[in-house]
PDB file of N, CA and C in Angstrom:
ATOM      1  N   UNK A   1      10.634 -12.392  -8.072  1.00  0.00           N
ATOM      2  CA  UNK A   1      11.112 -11.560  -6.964  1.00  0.00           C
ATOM      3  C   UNK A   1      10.733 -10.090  -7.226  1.00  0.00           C
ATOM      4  N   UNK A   2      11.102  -9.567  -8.082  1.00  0.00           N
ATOM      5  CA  UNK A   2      10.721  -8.290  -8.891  1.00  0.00           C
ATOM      6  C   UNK A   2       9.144  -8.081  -9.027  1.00  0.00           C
ATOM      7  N   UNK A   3       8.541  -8.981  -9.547  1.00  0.00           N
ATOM      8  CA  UNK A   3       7.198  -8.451  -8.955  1.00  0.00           C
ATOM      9  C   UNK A   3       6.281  -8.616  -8.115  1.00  0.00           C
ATOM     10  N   UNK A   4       7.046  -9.521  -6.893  1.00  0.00           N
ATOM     11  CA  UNK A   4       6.506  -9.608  -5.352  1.00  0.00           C
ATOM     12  C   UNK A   4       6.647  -8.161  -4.874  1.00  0.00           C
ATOM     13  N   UNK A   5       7.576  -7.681  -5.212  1.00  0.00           N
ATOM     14  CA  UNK A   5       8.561  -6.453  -4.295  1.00  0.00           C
ATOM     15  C   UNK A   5       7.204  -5.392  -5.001  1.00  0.00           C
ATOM     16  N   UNK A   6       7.001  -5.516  -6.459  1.00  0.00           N
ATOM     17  CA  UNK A   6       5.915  -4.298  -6.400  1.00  0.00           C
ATOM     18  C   UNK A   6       4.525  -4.406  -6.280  1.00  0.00           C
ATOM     19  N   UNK A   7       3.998  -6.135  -5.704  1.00  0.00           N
ATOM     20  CA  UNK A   7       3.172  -6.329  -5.166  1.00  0.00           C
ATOM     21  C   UNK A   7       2.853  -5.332  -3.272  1.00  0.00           C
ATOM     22  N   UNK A   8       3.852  -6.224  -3.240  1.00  0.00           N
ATOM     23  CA  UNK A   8       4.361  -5.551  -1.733  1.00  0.00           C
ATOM     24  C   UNK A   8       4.115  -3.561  -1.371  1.00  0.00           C
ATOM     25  N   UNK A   9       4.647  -3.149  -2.509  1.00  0.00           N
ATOM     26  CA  UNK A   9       4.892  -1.895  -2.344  1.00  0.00           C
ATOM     27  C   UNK A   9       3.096  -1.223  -2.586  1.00  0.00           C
ATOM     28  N   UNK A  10       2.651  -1.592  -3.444  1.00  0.00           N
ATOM     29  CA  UNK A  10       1.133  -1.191  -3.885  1.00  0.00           C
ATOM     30  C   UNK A  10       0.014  -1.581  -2.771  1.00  0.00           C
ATOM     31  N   UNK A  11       0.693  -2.213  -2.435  1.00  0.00           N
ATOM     32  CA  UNK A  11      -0.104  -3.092  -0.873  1.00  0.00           C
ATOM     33  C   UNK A  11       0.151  -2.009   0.409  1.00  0.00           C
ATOM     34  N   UNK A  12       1.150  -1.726   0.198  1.00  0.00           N
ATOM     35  CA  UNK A  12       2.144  -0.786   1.257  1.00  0.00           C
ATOM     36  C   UNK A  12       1.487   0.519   1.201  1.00  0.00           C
ATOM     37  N   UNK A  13       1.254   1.194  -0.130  1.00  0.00           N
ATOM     38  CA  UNK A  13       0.871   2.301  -0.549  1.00  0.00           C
ATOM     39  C   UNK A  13      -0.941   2.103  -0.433  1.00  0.00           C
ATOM     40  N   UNK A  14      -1.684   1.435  -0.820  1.00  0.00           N
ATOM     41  CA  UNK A  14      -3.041   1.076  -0.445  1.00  0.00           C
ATOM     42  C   UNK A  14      -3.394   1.299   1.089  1.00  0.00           C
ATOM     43  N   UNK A  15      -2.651   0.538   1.583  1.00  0.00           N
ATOM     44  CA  UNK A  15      -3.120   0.266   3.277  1.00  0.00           C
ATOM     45  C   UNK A  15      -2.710   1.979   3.445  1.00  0.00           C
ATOM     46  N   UNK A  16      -1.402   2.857   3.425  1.00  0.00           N
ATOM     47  CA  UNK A  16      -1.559   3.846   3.818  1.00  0.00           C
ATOM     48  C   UNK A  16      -2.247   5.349   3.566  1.00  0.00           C
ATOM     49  N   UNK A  17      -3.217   4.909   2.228  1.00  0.00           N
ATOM     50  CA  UNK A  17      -4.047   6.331   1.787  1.00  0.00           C
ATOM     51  C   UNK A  17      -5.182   5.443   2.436  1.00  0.00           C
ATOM     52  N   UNK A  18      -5.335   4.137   2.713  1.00  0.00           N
ATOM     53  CA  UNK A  18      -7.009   3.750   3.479  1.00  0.00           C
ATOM     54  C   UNK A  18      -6.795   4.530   5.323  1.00  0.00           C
ATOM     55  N   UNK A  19      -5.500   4.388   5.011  1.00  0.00           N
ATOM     56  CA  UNK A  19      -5.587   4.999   6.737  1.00  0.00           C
ATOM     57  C   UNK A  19      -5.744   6.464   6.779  1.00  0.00           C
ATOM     58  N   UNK A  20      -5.141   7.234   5.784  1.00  0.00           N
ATOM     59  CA  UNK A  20      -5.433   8.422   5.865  1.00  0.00           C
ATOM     60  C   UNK A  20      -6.979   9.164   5.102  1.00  0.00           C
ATOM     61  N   UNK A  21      -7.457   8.040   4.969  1.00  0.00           N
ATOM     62  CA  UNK A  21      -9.044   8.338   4.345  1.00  0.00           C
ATOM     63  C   UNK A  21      -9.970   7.785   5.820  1.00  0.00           C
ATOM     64  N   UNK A  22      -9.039   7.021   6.249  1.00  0.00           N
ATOM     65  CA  UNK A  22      -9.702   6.422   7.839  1.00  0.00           C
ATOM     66  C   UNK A  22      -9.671   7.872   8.547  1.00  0.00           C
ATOM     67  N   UNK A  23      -8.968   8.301   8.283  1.00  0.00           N
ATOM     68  CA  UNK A  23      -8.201   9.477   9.554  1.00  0.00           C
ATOM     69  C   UNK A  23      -8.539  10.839   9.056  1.00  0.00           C
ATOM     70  N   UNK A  24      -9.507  10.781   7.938  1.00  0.00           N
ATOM     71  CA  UNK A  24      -9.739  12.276   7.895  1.00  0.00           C
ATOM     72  C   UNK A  24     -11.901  11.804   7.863  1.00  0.00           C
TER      73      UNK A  24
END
C-alpha cells in the first residue's frame, strides 16, 4: 500500500512538470 501511494505520487509529479515543459 505504502509503495503504491509513492508510485502514484511520482507519477502525479512526472505527468505535471511534462505539462509544464508542454506549456512553456
Amino acid at each position: 500500500m505504502y509503495f503504491n501511494d509513492l508510485i502514484l505520487l511520482t507519477l502525479s509529479s512526472l505527468i505535471l512538470i511534462i505539462c509544464v515543459l508542454v506549456g512553456v
